[in-house]
PDB file of N, CA and C in Angstrom:
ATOM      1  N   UNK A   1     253.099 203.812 221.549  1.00  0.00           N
ATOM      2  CA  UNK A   1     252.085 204.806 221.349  1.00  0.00           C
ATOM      3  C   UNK A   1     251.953 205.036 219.838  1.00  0.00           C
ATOM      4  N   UNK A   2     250.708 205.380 219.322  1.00  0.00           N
ATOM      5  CA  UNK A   2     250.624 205.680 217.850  1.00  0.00           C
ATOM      6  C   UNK A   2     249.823 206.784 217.693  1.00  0.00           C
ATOM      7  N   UNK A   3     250.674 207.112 216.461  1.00  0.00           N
ATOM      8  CA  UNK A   3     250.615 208.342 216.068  1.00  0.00           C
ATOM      9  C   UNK A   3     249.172 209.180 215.493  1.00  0.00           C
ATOM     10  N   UNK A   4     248.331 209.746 216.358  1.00  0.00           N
ATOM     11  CA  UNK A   4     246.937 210.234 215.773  1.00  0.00           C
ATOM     12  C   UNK A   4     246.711 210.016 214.321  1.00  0.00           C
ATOM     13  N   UNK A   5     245.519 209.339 214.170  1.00  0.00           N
ATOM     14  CA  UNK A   5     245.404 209.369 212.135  1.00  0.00           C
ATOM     15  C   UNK A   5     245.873 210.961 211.319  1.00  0.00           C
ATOM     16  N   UNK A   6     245.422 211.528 211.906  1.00  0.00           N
ATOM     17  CA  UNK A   6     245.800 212.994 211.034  1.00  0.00           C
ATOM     18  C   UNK A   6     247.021 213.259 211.583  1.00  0.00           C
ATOM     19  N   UNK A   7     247.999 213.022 211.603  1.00  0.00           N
ATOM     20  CA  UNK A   7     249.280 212.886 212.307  1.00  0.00           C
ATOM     21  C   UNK A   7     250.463 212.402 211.183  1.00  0.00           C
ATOM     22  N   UNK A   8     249.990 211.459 210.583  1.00  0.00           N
ATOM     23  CA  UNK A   8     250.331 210.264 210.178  1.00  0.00           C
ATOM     24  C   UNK A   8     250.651 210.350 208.836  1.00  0.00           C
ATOM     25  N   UNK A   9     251.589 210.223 208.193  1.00  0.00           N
ATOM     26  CA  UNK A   9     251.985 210.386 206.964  1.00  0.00           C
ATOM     27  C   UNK A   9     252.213 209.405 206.060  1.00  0.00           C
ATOM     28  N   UNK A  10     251.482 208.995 205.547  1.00  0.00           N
ATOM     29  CA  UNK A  10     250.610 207.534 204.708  1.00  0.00           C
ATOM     30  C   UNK A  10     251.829 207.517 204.025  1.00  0.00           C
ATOM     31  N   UNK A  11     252.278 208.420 203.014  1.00  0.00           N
ATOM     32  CA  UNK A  11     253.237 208.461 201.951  1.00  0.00           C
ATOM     33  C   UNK A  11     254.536 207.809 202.326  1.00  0.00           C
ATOM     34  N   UNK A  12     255.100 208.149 203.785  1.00  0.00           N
ATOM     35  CA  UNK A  12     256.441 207.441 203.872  1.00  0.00           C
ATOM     36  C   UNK A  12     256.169 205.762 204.884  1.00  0.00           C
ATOM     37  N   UNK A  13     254.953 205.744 205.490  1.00  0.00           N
ATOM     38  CA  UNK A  13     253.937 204.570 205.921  1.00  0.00           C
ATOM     39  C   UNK A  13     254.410 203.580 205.013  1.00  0.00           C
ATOM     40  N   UNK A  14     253.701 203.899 203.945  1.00  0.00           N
ATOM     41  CA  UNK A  14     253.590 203.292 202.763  1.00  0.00           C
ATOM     42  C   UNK A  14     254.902 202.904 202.519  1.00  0.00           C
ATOM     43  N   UNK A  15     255.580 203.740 201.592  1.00  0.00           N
ATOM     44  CA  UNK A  15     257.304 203.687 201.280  1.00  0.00           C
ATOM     45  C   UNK A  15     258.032 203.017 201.949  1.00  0.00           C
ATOM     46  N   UNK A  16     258.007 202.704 203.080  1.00  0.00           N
ATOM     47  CA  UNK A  16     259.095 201.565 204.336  1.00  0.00           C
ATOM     48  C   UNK A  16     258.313 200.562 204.551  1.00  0.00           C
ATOM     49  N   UNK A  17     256.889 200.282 204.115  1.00  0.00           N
ATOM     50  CA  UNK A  17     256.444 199.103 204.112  1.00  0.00           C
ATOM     51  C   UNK A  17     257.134 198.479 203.273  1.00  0.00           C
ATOM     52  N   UNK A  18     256.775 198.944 202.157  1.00  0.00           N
ATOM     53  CA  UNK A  18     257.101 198.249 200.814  1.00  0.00           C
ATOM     54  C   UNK A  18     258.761 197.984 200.551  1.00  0.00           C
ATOM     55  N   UNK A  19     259.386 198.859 201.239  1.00  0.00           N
ATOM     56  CA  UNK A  19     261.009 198.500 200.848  1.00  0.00           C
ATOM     57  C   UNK A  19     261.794 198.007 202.018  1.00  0.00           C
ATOM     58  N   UNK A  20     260.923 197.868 203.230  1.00  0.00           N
ATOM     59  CA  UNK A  20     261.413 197.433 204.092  1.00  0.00           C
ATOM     60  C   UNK A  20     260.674 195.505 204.360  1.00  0.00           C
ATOM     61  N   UNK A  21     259.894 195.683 204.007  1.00  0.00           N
ATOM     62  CA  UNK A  21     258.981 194.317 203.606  1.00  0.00           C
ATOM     63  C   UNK A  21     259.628 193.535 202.191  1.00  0.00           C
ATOM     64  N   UNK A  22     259.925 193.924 201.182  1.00  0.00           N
ATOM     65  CA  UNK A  22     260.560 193.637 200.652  1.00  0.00           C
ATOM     66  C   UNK A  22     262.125 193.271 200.244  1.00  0.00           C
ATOM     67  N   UNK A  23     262.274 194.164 201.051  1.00  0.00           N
ATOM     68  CA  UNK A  23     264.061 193.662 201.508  1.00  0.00           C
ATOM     69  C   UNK A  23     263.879 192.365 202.785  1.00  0.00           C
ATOM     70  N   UNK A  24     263.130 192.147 203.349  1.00  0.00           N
ATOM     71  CA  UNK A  24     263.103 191.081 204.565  1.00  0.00           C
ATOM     72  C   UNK A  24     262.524 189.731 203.790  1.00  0.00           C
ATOM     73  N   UNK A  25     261.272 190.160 203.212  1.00  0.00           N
ATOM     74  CA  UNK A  25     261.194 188.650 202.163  1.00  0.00           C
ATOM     75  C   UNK A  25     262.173 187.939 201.136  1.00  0.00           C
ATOM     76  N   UNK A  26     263.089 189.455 200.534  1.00  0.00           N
ATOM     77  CA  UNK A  26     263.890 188.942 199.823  1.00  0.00           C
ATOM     78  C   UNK A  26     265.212 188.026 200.084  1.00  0.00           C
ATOM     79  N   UNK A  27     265.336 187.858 201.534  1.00  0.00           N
ATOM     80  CA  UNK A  27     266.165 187.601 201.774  1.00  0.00           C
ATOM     81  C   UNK A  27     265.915 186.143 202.165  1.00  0.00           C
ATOM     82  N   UNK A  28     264.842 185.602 202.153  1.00  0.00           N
ATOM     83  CA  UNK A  28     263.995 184.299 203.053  1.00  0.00           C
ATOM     84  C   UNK A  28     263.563 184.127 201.310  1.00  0.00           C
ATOM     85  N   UNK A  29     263.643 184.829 200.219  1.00  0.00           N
ATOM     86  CA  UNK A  29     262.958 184.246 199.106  1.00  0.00           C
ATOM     87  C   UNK A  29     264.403 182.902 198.341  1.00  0.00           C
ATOM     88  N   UNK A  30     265.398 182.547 198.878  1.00  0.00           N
ATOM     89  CA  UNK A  30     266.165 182.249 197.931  1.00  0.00           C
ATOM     90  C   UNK A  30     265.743 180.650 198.845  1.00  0.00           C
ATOM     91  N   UNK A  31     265.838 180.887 200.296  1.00  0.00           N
ATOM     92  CA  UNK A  31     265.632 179.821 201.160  1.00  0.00           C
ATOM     93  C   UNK A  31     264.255 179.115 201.036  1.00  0.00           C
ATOM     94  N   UNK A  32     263.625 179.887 200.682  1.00  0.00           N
ATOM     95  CA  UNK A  32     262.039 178.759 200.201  1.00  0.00           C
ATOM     96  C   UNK A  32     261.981 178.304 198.642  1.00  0.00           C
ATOM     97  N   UNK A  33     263.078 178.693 198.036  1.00  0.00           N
ATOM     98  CA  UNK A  33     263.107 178.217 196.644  1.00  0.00           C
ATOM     99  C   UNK A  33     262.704 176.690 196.393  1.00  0.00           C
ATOM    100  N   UNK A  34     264.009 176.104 196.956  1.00  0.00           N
ATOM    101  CA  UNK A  34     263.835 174.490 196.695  1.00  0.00           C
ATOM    102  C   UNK A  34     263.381 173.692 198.204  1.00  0.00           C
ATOM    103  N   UNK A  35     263.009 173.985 198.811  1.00  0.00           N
ATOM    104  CA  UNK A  35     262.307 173.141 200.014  1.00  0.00           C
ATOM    105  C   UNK A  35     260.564 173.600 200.638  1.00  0.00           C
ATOM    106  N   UNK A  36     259.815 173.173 200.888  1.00  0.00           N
ATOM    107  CA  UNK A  36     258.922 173.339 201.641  1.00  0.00           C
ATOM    108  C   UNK A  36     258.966 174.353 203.147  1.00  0.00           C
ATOM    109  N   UNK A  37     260.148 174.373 203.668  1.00  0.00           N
ATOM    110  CA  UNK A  37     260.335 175.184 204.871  1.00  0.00           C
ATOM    111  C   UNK A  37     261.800 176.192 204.146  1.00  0.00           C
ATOM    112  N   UNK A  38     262.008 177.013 205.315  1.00  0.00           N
ATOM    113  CA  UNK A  38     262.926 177.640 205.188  1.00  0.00           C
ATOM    114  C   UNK A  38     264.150 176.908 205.128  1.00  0.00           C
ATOM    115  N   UNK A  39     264.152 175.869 206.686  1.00  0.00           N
ATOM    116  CA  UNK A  39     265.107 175.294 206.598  1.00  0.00           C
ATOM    117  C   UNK A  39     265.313 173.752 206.177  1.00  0.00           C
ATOM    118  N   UNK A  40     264.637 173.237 205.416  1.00  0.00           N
ATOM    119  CA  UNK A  40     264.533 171.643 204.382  1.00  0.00           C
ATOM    120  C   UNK A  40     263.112 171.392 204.532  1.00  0.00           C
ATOM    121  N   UNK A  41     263.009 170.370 204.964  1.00  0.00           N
ATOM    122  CA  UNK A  41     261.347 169.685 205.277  1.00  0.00           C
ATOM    123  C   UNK A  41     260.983 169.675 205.931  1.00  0.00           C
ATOM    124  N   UNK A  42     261.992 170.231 207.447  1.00  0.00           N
ATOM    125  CA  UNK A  42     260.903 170.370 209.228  1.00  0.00           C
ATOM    126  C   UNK A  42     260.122 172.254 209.043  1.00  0.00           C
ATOM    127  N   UNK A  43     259.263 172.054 209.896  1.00  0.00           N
ATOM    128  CA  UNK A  43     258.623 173.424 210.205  1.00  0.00           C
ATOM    129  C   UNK A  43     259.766 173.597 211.231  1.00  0.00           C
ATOM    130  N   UNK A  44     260.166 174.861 211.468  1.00  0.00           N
ATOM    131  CA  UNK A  44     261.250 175.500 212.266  1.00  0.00           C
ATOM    132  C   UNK A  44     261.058 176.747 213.147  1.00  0.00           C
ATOM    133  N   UNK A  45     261.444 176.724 214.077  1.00  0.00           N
ATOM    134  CA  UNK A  45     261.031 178.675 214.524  1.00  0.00           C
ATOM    135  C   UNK A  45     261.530 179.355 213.547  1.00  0.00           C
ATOM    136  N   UNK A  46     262.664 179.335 212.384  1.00  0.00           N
ATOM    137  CA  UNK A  46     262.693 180.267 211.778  1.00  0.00           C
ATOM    138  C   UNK A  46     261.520 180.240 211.009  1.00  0.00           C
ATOM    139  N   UNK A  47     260.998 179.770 210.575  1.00  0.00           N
ATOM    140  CA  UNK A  47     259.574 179.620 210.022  1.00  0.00           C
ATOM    141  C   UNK A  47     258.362 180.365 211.048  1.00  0.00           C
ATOM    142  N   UNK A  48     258.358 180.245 211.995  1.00  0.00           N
ATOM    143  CA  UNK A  48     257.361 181.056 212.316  1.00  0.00           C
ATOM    144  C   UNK A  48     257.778 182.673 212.546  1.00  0.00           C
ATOM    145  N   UNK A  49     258.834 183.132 213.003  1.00  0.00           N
ATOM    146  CA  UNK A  49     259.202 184.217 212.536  1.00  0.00           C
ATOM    147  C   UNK A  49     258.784 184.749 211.245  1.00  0.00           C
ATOM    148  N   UNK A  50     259.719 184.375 210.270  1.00  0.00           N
ATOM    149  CA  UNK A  50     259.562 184.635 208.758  1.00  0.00           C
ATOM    150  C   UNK A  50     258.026 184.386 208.632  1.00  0.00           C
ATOM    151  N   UNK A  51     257.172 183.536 208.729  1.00  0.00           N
ATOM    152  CA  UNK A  51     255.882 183.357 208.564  1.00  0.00           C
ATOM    153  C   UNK A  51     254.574 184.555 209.212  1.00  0.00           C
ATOM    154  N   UNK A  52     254.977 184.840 210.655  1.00  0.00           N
ATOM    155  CA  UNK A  52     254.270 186.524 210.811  1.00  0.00           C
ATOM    156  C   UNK A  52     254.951 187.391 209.756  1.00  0.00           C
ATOM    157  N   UNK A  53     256.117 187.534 209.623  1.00  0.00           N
ATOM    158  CA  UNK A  53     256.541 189.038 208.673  1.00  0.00           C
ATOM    159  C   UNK A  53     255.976 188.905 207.709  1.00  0.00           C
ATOM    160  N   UNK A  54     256.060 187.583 206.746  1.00  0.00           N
ATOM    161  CA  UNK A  54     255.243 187.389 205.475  1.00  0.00           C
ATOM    162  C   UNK A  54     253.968 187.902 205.651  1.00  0.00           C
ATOM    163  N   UNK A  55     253.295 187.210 206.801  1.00  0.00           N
ATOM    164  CA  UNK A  55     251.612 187.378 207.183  1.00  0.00           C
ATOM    165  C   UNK A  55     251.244 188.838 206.869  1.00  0.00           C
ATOM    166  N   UNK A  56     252.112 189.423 207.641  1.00  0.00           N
ATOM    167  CA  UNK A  56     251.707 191.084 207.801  1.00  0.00           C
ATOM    168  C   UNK A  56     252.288 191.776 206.482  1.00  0.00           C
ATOM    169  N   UNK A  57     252.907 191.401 205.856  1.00  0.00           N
ATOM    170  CA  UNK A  57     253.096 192.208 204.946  1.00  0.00           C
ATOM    171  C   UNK A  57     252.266 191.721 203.594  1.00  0.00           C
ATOM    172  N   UNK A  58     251.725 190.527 203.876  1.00  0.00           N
ATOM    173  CA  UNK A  58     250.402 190.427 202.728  1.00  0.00           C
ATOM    174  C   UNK A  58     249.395 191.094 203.229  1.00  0.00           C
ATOM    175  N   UNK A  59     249.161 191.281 204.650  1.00  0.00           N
ATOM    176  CA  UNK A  59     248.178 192.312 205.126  1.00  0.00           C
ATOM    177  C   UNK A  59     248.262 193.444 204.675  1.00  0.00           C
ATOM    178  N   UNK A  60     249.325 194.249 204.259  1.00  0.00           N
ATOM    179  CA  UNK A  60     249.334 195.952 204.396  1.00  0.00           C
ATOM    180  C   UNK A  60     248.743 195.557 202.589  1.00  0.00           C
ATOM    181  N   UNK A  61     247.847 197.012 202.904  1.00  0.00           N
ATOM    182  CA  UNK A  61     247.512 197.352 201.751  1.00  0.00           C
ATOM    183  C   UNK A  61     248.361 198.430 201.188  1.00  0.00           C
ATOM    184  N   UNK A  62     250.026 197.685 200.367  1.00  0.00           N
ATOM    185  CA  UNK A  62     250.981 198.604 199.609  1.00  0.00           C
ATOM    186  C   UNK A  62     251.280 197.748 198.282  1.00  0.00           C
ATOM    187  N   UNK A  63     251.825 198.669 197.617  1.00  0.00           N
ATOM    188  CA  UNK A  63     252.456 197.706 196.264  1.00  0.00           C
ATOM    189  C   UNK A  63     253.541 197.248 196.588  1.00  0.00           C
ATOM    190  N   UNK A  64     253.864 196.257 195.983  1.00  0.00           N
ATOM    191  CA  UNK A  64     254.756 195.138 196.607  1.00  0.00           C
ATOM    192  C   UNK A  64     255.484 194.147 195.717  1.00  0.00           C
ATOM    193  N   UNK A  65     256.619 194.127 195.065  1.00  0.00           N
ATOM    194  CA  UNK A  65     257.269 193.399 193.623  1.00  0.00           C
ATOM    195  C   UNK A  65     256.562 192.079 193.830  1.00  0.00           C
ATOM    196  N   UNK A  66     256.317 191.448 193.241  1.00  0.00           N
ATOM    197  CA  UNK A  66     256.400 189.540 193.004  1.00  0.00           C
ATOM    198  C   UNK A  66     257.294 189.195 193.224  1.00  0.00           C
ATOM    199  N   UNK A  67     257.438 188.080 194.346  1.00  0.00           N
ATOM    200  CA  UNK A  67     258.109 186.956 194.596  1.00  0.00           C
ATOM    201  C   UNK A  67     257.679 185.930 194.760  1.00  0.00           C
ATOM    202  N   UNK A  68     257.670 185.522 194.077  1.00  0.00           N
ATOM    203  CA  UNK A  68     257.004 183.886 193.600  1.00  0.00           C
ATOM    204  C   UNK A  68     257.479 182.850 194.522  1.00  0.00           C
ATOM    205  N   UNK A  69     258.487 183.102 195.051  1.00  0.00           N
ATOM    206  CA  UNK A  69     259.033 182.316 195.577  1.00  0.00           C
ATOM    207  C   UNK A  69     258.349 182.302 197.351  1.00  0.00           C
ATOM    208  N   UNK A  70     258.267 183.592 197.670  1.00  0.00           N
ATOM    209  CA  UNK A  70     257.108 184.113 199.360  1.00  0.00           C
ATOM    210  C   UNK A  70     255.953 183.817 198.835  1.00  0.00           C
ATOM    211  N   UNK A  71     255.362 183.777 198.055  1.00  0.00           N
ATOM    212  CA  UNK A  71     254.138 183.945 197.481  1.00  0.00           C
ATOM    213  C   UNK A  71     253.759 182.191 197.639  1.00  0.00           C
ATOM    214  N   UNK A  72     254.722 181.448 197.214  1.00  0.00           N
ATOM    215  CA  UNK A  72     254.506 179.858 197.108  1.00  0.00           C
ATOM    216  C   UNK A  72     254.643 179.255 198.693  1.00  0.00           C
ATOM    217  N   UNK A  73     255.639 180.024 199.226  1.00  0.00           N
ATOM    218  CA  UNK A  73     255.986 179.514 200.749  1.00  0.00           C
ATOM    219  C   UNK A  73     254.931 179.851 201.754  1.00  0.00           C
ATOM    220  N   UNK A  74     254.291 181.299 201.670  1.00  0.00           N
ATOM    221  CA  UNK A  74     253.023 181.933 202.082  1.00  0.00           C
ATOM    222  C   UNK A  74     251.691 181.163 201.896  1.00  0.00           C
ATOM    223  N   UNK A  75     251.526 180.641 200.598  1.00  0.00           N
ATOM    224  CA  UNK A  75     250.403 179.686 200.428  1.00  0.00           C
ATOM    225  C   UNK A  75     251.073 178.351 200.783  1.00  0.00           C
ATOM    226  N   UNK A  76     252.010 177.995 201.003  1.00  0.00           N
ATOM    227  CA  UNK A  76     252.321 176.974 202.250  1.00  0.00           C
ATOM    228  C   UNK A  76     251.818 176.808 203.532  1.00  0.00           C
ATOM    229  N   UNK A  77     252.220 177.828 204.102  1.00  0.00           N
ATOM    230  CA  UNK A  77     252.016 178.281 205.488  1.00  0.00           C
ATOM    231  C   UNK A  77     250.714 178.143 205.560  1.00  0.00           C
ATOM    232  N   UNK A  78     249.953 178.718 204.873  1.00  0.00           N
ATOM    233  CA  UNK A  78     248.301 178.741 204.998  1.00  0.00           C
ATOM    234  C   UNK A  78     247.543 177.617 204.554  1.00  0.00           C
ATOM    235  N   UNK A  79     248.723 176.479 204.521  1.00  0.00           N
ATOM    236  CA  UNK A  79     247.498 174.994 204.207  1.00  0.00           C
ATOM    237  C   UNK A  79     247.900 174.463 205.498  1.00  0.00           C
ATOM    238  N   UNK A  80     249.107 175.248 206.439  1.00  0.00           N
ATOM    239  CA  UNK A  80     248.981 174.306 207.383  1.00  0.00           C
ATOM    240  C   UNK A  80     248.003 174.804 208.819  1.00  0.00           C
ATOM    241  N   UNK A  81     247.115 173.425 209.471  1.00  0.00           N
ATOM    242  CA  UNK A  81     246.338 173.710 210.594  1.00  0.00           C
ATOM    243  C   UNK A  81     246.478 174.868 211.584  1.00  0.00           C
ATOM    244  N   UNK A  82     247.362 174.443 212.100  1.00  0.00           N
ATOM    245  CA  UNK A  82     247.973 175.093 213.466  1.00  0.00           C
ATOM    246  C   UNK A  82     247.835 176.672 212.714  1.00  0.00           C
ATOM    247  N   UNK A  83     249.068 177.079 211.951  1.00  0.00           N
ATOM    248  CA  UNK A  83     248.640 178.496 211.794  1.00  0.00           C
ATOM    249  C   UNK A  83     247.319 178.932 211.592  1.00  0.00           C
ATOM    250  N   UNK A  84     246.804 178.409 210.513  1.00  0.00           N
ATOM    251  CA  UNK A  84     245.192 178.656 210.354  1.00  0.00           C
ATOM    252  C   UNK A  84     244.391 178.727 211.860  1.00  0.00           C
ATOM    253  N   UNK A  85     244.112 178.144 212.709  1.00  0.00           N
ATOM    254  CA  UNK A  85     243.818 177.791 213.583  1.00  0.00           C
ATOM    255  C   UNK A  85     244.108 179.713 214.336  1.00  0.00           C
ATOM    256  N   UNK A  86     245.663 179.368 214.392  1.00  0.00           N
ATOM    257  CA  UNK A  86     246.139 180.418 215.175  1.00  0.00           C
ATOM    258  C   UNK A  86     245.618 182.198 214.596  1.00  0.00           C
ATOM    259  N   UNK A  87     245.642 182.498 213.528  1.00  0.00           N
ATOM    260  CA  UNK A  87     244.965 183.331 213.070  1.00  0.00           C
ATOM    261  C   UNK A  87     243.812 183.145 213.053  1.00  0.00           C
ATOM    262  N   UNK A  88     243.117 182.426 213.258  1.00  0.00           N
ATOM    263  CA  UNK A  88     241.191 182.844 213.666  1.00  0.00           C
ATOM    264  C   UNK A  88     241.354 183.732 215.004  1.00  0.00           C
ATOM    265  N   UNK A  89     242.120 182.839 216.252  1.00  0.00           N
ATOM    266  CA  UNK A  89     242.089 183.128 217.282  1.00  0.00           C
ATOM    267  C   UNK A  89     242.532 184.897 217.857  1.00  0.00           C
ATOM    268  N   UNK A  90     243.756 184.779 217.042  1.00  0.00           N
ATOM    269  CA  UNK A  90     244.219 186.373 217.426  1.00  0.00           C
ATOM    270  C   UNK A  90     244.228 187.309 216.382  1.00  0.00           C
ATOM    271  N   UNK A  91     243.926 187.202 215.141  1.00  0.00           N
ATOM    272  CA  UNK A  91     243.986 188.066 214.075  1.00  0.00           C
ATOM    273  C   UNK A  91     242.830 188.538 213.584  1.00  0.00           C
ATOM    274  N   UNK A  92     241.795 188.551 214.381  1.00  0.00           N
ATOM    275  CA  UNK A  92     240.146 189.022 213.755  1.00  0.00           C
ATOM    276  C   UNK A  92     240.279 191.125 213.670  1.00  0.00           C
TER     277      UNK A  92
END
């Protein structure tokens, strides 16, 4: 159930996006350093996991440190078909 808009307290919304989104990328940022996937050169379920959390947290409109490293793996993800594909279908 969610919480009526006037209900809703943007300020701490906001605040656990950003430090809770950021503590979860940071932890997947050391693993996309030197490979194409999380885990070497195959696409993996940990990859599609990690790949929605990334998704949605480039969605929220919060401030959010640079990580170059999600940021490079993220524009990975989005050259490949299948996901593309898959976000037309359910993400409009």
């Amino acid at each position: 159930m969610r919480t009526p808009a006037d209900q809703r307290n943007l300020a701490q919304i906001e605040r656990r996006c950003r430090e809770d989104g950021a503590r979860n990328c940071k932890c997947s940022s050391s693993a996309s350093q030197t490979s194409p996937t999380l885990a070497g050169q195959d696409f993996t379920m940990g990859d599609i996991v990690v790949g929605v959390t990334v998704y949605r947290w480039y969605g929220l409109e919060v401030k959010r440190p640079r990580l170059v490293n999600i940021e490079a793996y993220y524009a990975r993800l989005q050259q490949r078909a299948r996901p593309a594909k898959a976000r037309q279908s359910c993400c409009r």
